[in-house]
C-alpha atoms as a PDB file:
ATOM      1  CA  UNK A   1      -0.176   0.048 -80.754  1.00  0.00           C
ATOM      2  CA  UNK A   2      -1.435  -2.435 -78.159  1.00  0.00           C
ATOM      3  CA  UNK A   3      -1.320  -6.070 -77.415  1.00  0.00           C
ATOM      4  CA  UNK A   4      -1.990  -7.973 -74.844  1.00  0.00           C
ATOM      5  CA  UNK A   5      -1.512 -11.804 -74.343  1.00  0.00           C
ATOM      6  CA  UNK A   6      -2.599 -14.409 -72.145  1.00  0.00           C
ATOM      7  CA  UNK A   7      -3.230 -11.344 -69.206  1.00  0.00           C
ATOM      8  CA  UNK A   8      -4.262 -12.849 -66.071  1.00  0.00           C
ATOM      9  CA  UNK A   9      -5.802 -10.644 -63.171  1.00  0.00           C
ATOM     10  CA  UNK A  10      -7.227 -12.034 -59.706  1.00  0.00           C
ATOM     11  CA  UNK A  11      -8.445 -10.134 -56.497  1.00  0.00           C
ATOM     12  CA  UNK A  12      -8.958 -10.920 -52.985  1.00  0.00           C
ATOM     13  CA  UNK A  13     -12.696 -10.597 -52.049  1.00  0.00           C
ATOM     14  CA  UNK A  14     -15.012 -10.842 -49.399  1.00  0.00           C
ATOM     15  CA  UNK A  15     -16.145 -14.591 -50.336  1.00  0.00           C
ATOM     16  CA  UNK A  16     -12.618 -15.715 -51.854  1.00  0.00           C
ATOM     17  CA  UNK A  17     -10.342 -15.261 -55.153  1.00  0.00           C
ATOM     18  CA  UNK A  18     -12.274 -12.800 -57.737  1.00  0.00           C
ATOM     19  CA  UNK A  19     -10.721 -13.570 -61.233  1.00  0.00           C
ATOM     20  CA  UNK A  20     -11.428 -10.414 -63.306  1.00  0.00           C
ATOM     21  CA  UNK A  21      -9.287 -11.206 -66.576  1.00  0.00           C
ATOM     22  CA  UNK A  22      -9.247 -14.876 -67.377  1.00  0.00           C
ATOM     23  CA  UNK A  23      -6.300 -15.405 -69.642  1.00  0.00           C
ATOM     24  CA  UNK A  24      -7.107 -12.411 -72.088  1.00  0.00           C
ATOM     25  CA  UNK A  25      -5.569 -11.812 -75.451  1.00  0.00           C
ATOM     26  CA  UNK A  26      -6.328  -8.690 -77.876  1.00  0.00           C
ATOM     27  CA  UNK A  27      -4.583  -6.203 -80.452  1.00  0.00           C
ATOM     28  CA  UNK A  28      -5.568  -2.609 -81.064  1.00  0.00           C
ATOM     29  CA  UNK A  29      -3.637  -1.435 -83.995  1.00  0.00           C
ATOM     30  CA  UNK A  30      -3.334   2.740 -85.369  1.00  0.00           C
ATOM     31  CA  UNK A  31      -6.392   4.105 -87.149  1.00  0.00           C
ATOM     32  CA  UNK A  32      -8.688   1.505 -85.426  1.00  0.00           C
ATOM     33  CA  UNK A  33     -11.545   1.655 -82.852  1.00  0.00           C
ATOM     34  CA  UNK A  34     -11.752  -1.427 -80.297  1.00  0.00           C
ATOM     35  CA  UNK A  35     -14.793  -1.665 -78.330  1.00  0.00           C
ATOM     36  CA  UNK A  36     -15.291  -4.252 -76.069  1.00  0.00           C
ATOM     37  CA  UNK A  37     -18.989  -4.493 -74.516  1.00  0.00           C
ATOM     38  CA  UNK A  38     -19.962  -7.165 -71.407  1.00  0.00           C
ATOM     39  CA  UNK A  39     -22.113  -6.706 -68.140  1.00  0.00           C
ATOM     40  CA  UNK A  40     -21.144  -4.992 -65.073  1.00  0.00           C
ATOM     41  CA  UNK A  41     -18.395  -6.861 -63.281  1.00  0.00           C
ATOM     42  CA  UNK A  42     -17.239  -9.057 -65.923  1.00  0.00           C
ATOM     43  CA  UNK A  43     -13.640  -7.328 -66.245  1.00  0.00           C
ATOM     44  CA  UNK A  44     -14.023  -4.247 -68.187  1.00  0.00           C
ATOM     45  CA  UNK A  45     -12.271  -1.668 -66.595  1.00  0.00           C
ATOM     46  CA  UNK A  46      -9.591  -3.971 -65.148  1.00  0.00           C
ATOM     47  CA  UNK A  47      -8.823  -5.163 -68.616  1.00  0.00           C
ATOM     48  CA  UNK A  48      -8.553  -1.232 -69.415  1.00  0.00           C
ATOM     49  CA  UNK A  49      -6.283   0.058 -66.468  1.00  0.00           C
ATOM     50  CA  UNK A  50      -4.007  -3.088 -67.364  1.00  0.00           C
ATOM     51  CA  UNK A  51      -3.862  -2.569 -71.135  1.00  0.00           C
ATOM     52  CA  UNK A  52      -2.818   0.909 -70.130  1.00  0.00           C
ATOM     53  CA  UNK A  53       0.095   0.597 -68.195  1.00  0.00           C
ATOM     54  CA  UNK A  54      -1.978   1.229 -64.548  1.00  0.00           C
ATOM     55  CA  UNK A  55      -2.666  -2.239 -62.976  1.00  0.00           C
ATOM     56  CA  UNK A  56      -0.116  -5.234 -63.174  1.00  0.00           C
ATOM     57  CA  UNK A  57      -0.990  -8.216 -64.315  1.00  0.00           C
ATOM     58  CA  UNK A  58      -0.430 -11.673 -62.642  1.00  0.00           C
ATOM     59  CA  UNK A  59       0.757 -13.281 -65.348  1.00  0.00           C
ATOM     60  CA  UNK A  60       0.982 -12.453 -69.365  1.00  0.00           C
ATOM     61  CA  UNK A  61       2.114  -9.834 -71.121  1.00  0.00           C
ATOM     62  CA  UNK A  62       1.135  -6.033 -72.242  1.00  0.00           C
ATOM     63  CA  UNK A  63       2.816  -4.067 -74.998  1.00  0.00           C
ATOM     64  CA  UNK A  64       2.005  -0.846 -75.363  1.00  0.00           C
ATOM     65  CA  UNK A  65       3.117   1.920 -77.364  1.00  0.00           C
ATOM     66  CA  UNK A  66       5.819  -0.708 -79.113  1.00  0.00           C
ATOM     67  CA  UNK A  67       7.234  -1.040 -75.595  1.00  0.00           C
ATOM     68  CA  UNK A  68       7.174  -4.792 -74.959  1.00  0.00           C
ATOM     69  CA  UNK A  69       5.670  -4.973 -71.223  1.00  0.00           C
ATOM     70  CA  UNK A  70       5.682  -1.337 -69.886  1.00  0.00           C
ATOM     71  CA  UNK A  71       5.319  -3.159 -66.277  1.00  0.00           C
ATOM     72  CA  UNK A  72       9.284  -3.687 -66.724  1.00  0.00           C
ATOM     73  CA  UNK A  73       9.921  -0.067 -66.646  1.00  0.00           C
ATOM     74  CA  UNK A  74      10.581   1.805 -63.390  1.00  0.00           C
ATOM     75  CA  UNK A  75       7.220   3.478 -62.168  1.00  0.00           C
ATOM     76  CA  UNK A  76       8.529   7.251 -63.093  1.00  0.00           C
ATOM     77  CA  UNK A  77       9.258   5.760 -66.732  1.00  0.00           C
ATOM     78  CA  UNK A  78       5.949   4.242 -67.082  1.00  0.00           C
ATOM     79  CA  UNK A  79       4.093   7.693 -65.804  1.00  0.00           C
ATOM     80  CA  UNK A  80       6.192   9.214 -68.200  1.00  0.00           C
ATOM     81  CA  UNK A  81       4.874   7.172 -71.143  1.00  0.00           C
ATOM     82  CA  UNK A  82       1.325   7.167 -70.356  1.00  0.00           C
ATOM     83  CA  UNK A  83       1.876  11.361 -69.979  1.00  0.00           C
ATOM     84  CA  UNK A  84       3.209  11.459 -73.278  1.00  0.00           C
ATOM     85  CA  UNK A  85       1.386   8.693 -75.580  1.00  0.00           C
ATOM     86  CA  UNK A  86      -1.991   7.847 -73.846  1.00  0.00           C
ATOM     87  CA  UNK A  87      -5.474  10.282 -73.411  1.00  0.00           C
ATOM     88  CA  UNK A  88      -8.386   8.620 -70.664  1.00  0.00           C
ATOM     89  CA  UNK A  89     -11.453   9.262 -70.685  1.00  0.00           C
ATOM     90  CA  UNK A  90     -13.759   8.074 -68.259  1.00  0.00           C
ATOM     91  CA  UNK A  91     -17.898   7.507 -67.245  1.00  0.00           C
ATOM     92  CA  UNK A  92     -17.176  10.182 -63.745  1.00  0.00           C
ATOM     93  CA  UNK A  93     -15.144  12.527 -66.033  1.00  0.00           C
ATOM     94  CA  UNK A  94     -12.452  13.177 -63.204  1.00  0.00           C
ATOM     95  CA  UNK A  95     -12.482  17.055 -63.479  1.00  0.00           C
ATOM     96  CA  UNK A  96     -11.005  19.125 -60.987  1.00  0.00           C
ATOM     97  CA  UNK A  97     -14.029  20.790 -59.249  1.00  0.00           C
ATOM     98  CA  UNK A  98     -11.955  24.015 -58.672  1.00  0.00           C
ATOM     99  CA  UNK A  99     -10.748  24.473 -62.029  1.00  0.00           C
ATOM    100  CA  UNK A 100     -12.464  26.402 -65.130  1.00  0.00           C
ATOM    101  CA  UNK A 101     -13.158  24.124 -68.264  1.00  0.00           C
ATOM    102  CA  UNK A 102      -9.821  25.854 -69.562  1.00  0.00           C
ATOM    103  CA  UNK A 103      -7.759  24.842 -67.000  1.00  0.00           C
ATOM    104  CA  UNK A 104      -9.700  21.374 -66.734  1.00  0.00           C
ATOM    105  CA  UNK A 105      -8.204  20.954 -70.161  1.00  0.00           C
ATOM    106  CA  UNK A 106      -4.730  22.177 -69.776  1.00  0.00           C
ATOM    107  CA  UNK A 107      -4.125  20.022 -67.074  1.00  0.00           C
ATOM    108  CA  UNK A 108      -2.053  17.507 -69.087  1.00  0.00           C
ATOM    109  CA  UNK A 109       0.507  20.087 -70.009  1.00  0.00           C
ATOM    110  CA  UNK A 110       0.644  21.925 -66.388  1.00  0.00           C
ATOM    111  CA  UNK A 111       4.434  20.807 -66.201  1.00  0.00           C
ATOM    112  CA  UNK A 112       5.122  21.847 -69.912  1.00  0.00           C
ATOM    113  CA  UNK A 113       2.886  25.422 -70.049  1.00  0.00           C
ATOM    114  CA  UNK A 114       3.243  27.496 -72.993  1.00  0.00           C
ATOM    115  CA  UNK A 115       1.663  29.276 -75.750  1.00  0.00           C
ATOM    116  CA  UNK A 116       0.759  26.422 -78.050  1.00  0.00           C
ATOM    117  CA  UNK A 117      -0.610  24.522 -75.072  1.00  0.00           C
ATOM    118  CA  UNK A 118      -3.492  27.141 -74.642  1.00  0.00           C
ATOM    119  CA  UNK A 119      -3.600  27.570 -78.439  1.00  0.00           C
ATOM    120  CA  UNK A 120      -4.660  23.581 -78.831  1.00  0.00           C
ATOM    121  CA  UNK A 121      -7.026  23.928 -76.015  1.00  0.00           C
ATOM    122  CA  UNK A 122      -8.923  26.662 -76.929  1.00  0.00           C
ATOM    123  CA  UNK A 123      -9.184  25.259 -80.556  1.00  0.00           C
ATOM    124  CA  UNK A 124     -10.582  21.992 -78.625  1.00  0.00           C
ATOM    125  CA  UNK A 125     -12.910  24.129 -76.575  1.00  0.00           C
ATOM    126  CA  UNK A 126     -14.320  25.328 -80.301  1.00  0.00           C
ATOM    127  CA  UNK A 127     -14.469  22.067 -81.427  1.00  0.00           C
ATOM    128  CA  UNK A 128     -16.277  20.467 -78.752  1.00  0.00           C
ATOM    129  CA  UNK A 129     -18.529  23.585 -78.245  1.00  0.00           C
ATOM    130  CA  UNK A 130     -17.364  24.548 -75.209  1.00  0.00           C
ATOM    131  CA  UNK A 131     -16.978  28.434 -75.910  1.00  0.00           C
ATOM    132  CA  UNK A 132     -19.660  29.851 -73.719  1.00  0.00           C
ATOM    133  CA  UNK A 133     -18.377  27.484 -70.842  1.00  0.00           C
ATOM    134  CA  UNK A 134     -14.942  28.270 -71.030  1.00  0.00           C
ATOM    135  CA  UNK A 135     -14.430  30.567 -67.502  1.00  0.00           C
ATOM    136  CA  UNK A 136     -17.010  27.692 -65.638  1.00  0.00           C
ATOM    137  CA  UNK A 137     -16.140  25.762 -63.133  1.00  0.00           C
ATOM    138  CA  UNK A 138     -17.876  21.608 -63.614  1.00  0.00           C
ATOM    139  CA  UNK A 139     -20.938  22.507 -61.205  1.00  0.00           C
ATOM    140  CA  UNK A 140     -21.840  24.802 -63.274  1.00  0.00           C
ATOM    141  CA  UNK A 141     -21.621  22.530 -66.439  1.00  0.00           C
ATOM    142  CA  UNK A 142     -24.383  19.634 -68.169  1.00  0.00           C
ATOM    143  CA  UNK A 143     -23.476  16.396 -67.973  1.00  0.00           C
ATOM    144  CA  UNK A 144     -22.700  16.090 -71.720  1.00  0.00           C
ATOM    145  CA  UNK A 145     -20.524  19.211 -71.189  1.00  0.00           C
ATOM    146  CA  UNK A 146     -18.342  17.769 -68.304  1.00  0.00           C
ATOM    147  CA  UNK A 147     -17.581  14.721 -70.618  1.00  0.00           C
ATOM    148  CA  UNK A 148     -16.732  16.995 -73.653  1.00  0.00           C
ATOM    149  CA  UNK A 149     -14.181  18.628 -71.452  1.00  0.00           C
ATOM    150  CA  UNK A 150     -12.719  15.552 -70.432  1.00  0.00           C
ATOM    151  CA  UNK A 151     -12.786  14.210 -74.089  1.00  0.00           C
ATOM    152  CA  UNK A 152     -10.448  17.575 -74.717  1.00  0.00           C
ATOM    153  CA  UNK A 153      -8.799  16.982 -71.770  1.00  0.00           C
ATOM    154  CA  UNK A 154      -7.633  13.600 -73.062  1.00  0.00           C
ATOM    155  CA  UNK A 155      -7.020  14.917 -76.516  1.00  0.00           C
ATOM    156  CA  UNK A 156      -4.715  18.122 -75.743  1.00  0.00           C
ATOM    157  CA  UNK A 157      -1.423  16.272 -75.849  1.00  0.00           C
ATOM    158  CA  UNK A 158      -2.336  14.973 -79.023  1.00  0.00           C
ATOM    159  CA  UNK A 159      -2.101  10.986 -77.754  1.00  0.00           C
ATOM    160  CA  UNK A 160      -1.789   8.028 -79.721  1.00  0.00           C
ATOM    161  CA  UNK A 161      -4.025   6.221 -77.936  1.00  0.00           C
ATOM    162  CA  UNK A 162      -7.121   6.709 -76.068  1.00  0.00           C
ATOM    163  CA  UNK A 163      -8.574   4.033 -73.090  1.00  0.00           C
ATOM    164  CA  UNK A 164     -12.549   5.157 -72.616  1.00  0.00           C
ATOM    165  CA  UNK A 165     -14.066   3.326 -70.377  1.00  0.00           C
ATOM    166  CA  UNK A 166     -17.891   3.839 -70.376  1.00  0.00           C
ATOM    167  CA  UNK A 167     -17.402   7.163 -71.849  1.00  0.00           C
ATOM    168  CA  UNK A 168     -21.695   7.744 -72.866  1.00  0.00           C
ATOM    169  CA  UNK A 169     -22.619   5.793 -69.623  1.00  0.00           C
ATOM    170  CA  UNK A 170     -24.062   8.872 -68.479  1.00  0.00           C
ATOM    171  CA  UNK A 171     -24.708  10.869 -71.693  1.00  0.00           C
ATOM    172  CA  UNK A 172     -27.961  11.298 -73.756  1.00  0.00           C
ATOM    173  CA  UNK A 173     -28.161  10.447 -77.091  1.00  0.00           C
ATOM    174  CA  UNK A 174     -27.132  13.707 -78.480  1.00  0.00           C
ATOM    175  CA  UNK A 175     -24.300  14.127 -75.989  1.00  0.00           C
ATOM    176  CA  UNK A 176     -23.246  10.331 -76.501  1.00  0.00           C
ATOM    177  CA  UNK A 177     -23.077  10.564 -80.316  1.00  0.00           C
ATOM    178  CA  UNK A 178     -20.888  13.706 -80.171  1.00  0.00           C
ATOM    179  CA  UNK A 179     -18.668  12.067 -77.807  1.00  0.00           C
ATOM    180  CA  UNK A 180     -18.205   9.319 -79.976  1.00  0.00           C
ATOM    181  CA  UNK A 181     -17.944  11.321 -83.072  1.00  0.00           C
ATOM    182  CA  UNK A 182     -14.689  13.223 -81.900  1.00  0.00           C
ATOM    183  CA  UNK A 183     -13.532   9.231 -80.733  1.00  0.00           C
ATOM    184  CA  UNK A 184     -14.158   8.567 -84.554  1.00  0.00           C
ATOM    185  CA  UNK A 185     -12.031  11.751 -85.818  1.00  0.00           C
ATOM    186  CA  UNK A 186      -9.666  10.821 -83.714  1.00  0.00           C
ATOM    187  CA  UNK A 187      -9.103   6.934 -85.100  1.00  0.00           C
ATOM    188  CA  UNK A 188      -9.619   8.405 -88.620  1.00  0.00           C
ATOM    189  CA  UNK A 189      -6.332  11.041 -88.030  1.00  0.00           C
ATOM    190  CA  UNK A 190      -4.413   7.662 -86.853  1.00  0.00           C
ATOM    191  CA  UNK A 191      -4.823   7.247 -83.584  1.00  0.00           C
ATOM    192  CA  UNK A 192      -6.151   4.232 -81.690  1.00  0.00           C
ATOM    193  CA  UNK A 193      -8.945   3.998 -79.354  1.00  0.00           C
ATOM    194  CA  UNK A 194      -9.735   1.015 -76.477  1.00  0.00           C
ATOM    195  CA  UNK A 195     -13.261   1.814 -75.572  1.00  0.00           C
ATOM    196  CA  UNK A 196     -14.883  -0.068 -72.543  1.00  0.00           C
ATOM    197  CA  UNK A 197     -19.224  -0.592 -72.452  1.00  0.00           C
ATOM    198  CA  UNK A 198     -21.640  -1.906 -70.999  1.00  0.00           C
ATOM    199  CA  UNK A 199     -23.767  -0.611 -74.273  1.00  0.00           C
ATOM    200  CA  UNK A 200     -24.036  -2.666 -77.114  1.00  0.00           C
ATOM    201  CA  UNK A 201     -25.027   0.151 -79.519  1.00  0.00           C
ATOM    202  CA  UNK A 202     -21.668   1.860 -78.663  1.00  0.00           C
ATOM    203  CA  UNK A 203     -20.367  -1.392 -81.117  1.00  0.00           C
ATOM    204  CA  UNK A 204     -21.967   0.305 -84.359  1.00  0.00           C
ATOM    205  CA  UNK A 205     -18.940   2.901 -84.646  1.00  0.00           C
ATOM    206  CA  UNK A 206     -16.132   0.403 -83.961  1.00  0.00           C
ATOM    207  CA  UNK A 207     -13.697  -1.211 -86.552  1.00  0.00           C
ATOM    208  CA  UNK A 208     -13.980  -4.475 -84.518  1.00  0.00           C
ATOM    209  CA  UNK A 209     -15.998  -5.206 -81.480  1.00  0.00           C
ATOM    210  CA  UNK A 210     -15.473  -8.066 -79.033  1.00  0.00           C
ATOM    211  CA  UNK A 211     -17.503  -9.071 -75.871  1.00  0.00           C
ATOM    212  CA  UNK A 212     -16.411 -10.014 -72.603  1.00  0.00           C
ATOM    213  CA  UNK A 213     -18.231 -12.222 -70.306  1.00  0.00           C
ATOM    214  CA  UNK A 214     -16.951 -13.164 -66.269  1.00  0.00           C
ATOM    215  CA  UNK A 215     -13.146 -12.068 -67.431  1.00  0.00           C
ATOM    216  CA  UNK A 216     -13.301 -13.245 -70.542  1.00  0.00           C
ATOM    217  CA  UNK A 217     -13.244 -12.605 -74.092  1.00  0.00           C
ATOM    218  CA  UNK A 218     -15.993 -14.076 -76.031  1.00  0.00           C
ATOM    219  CA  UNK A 219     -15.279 -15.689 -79.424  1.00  0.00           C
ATOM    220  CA  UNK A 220     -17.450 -15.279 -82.216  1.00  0.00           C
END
């Protein structure tokens, strides 16, 4: 589903060149949970946005979705494929603050509306136990609910992969563990999830878990 090889990623910063992935190489295959823990600042979420077709590169190369380097496609082609294959989830949640937890959800499918698009979210709003929340806007919503409605968000167009990045970084344990229990459904129905952490414990669900130290990947 993913691989990435050799990926290379520098920034201009205030005191010189920041390298933030140092020559990184992974695979993330279907039915399979990555997770890929390391301290603040040492690459996480720059390794995630370029895995998932959102930040080029320097150098190496990114397949995703069987397409070889999606950075080769024109940028309407490569919106189109992350639209259709790929579900984020992230540690601010990204809801629309005007928007009901419905419409939060339905989001993904504004430009294709229909029917079975608000059939699959409210059966997401059930699953995630969202039912007495559904007509709220997020200021009106827990934490742990916010990121349950992004987690549906993500899951409405029925992806094939997921990129979390820090996903229970603001959740309590409760909220965290049902968070990661819907990641798990979703790997065991085939899917494939890239998760992002600066939590170790979030490595206990994972098929395989790497760590990532000042850009890069640590071997064992």
């Amino acid at each position: 589903m993913l691989a990435l090889e050799n990926v290379t990623k520098s920034f201009n910063g205030p005191k010189g060149k920041v390298t933030a992935l140092d020559g990184v190489s992974l695979t993330l295959r279907a039915g399979e949970m990555l997770v890929i823990s390391g301290p603040s600042g040492c690459g996480k979420s720059t390794l995630l946005l370029t895995a998932a077709g959102m930040l080029r590169p320097d150098s190496g190369n990114v397949r995703l979705l069987e397409q070889y380097d999606p950075y080769r496609l024109p940028a309407d082609e490569r919106c189109r494929l992350r639209a259709g294959s790929v579900g984020f989830v992230f540690q601010q949640f990204h809801l629309i603050p005007y928007l009901t937890v419905l419409e939060n959800i339905l989001t993904p499918l504004l430009s294709r509306p229909g029917e079975d698009a608000q059939r699959r979210a409210r059966a997401l709003v059930d699953r995630l136990g969202l039912q007495e929340r559904t007509d709220h806007v997020p200021a009106q919503l827990s934490t742990g609910e916010r990121q349950r409605t992004a987690l549906a968000r993500a899951l409405l167009h029925r992806p094939k992969i997921i990129f979390a990045d820090e996903p229970t970084g603001n959740l309590d344990e409760e909220n965290a563990g049902i968070v990661i229990e819907h990641l798990c459904n979703f790997v065991s129905a085939g899917g494939g999830v890239l998760l992002v952490t600066h939590h170790a414990k979030a490595a206990e669900h994972a098929n395989r878990a790497l760590k990532m130290k000042k850009g890069r990947i640590q071997k064992n």
